[in-house]
C-alpha atoms as a PDB file:
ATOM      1  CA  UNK A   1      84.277  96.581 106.318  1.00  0.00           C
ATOM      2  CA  UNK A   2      84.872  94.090 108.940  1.00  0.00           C
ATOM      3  CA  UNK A   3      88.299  94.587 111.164  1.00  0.00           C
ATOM      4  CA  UNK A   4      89.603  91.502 109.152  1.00  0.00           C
ATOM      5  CA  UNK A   5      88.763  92.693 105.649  1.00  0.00           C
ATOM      6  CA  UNK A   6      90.541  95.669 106.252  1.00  0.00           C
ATOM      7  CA  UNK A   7      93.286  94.527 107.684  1.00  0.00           C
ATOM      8  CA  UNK A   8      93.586  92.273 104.891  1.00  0.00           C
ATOM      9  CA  UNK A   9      93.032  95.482 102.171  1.00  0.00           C
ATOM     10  CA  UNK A  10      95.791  96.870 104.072  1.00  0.00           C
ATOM     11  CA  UNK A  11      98.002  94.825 103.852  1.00  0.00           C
ATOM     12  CA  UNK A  12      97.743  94.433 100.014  1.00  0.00           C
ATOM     13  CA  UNK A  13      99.670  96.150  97.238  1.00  0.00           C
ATOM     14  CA  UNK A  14      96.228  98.264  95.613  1.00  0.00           C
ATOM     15  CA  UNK A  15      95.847  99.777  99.419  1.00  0.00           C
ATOM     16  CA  UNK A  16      99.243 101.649  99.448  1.00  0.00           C
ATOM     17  CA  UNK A  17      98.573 102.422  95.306  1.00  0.00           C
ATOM     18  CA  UNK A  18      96.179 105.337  96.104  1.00  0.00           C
ATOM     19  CA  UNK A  19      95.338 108.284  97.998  1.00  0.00           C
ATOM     20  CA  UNK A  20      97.190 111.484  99.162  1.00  0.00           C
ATOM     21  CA  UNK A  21     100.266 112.134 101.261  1.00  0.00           C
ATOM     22  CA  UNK A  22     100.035 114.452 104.213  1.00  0.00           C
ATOM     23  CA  UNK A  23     102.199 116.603 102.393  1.00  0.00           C
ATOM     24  CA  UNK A  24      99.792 116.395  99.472  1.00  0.00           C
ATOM     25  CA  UNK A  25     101.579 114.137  96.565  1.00  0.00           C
ATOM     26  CA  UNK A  26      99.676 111.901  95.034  1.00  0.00           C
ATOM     27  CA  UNK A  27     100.617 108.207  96.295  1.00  0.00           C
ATOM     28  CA  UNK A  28     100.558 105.530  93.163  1.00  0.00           C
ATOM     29  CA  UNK A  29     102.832 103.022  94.587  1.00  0.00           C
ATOM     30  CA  UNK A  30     104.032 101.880  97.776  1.00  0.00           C
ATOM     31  CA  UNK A  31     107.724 103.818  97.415  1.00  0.00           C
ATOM     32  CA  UNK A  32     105.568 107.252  97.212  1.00  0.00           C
ATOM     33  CA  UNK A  33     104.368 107.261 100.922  1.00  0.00           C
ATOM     34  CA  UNK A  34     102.293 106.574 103.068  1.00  0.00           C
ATOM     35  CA  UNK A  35      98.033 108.024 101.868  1.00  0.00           C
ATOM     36  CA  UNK A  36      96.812 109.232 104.622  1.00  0.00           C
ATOM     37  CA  UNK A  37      93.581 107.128 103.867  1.00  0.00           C
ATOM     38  CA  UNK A  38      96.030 104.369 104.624  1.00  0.00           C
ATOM     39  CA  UNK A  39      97.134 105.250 108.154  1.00  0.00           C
ATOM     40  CA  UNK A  40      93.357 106.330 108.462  1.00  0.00           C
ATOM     41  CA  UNK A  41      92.502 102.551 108.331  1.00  0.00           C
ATOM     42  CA  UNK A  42      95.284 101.524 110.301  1.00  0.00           C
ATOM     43  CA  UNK A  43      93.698 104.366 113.360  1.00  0.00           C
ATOM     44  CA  UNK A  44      90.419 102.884 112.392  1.00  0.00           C
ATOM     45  CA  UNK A  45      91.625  99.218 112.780  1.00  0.00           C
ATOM     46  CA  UNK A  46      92.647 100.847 116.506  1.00  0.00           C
ATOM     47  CA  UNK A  47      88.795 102.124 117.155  1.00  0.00           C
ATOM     48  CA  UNK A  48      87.904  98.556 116.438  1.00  0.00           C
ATOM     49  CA  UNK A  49      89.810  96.802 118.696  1.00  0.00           C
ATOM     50  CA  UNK A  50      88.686  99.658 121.452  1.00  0.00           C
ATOM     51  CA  UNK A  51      86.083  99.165 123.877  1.00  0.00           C
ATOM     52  CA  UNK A  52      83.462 101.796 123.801  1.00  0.00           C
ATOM     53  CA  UNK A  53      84.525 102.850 127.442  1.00  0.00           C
ATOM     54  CA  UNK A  54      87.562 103.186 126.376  1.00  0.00           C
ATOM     55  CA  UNK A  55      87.146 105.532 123.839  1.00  0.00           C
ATOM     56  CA  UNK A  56      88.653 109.222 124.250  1.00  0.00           C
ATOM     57  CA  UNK A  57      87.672 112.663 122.536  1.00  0.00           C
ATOM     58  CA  UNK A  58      90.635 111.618 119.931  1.00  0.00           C
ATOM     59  CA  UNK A  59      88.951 108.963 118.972  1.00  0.00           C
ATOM     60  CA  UNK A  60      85.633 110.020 118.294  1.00  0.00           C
ATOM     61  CA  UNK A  61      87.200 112.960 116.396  1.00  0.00           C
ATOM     62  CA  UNK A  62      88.903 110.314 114.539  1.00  0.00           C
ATOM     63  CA  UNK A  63      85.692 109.126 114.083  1.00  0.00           C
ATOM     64  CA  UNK A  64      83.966 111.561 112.967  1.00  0.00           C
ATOM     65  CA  UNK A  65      86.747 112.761 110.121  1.00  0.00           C
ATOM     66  CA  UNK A  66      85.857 108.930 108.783  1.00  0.00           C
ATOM     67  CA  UNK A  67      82.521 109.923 108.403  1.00  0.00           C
ATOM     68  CA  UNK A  68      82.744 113.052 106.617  1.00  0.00           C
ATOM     69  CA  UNK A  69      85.764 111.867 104.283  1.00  0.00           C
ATOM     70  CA  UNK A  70      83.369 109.241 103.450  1.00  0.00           C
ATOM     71  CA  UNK A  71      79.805 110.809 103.156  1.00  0.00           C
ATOM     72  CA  UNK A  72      82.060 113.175 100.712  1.00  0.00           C
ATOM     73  CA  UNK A  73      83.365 110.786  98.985  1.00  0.00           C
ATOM     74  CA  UNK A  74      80.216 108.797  98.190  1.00  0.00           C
ATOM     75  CA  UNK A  75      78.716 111.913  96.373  1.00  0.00           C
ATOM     76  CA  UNK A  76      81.779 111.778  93.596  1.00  0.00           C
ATOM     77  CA  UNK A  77      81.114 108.065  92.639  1.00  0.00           C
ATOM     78  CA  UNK A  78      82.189 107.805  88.996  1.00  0.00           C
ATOM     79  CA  UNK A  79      80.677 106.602  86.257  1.00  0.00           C
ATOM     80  CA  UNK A  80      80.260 102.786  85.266  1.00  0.00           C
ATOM     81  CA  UNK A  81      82.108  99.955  86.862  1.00  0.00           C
ATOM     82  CA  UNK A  82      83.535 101.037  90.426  1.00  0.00           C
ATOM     83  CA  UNK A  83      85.337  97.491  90.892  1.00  0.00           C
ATOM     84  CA  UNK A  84      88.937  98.793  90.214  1.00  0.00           C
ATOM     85  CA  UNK A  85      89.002 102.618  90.294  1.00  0.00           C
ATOM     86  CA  UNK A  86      90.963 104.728  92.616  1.00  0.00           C
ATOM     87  CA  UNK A  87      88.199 105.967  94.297  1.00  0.00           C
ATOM     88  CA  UNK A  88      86.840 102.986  95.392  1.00  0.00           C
ATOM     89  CA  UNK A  89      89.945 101.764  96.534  1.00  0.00           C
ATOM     90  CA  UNK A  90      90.546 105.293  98.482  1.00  0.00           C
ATOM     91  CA  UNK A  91      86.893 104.451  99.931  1.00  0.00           C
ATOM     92  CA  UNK A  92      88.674 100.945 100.958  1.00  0.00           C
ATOM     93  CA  UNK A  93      91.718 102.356 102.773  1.00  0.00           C
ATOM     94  CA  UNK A  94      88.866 104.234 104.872  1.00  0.00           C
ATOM     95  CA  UNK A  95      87.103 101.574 106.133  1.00  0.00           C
ATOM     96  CA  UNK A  96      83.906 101.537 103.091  1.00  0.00           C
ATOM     97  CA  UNK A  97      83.787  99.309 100.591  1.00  0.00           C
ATOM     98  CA  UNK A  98      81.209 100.982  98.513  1.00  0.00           C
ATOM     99  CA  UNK A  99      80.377  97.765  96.597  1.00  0.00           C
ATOM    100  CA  UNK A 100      79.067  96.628  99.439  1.00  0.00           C
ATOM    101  CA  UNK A 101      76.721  99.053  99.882  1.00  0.00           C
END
């Protein structure tokens, strides 16, 4: 996703419907928490605005958790339409919008 679509995911009401806590509850509104998919895309906003010299071992670990999280992810695609399920939207929150694939 471009920096600006995700910002503007983030910002909406389905991105902070989904995903996991960092204590592990399930998040399925924005009163439950904040998903840690969420505050991934928020870090991952941060790598985007970052200039490649700039980048620090933190980051590319950060990096590199996106990658796996999604590779993973992509392998449990569901069924039939994607277009509002929660793991597309969980995809969202980390920076993939499988759709556009």
């Amino acid at each position: 996703m471009t920096p600006a679509a995700l910002r503007k995911w983030l910002e909406g009401e389905d991105s902070q419907s989904v995903g996991m806590t960092s204590e592990g509850e399930k998040v399925t509104g924005k009163g439950d928490g904040e998903a840690v998919g969420h505050r991934m895309g928020e870090r991952i906003l941060e790598l985007k605005a970052k200039k490649q010299a700039d980048l620090d071992d933190d980051d590319y670990a950060a990096m590199r958790k996106v990658i796996g999280y999604v590779h993973r992810h992509i392998k449990q695609r569901p069924d039939g339409d994607i277009s509002d399920t929660r793991w597309r939207k969980s995809l969202m929150n980390w920076g993939h919008d499988p759709l556009r694939d």
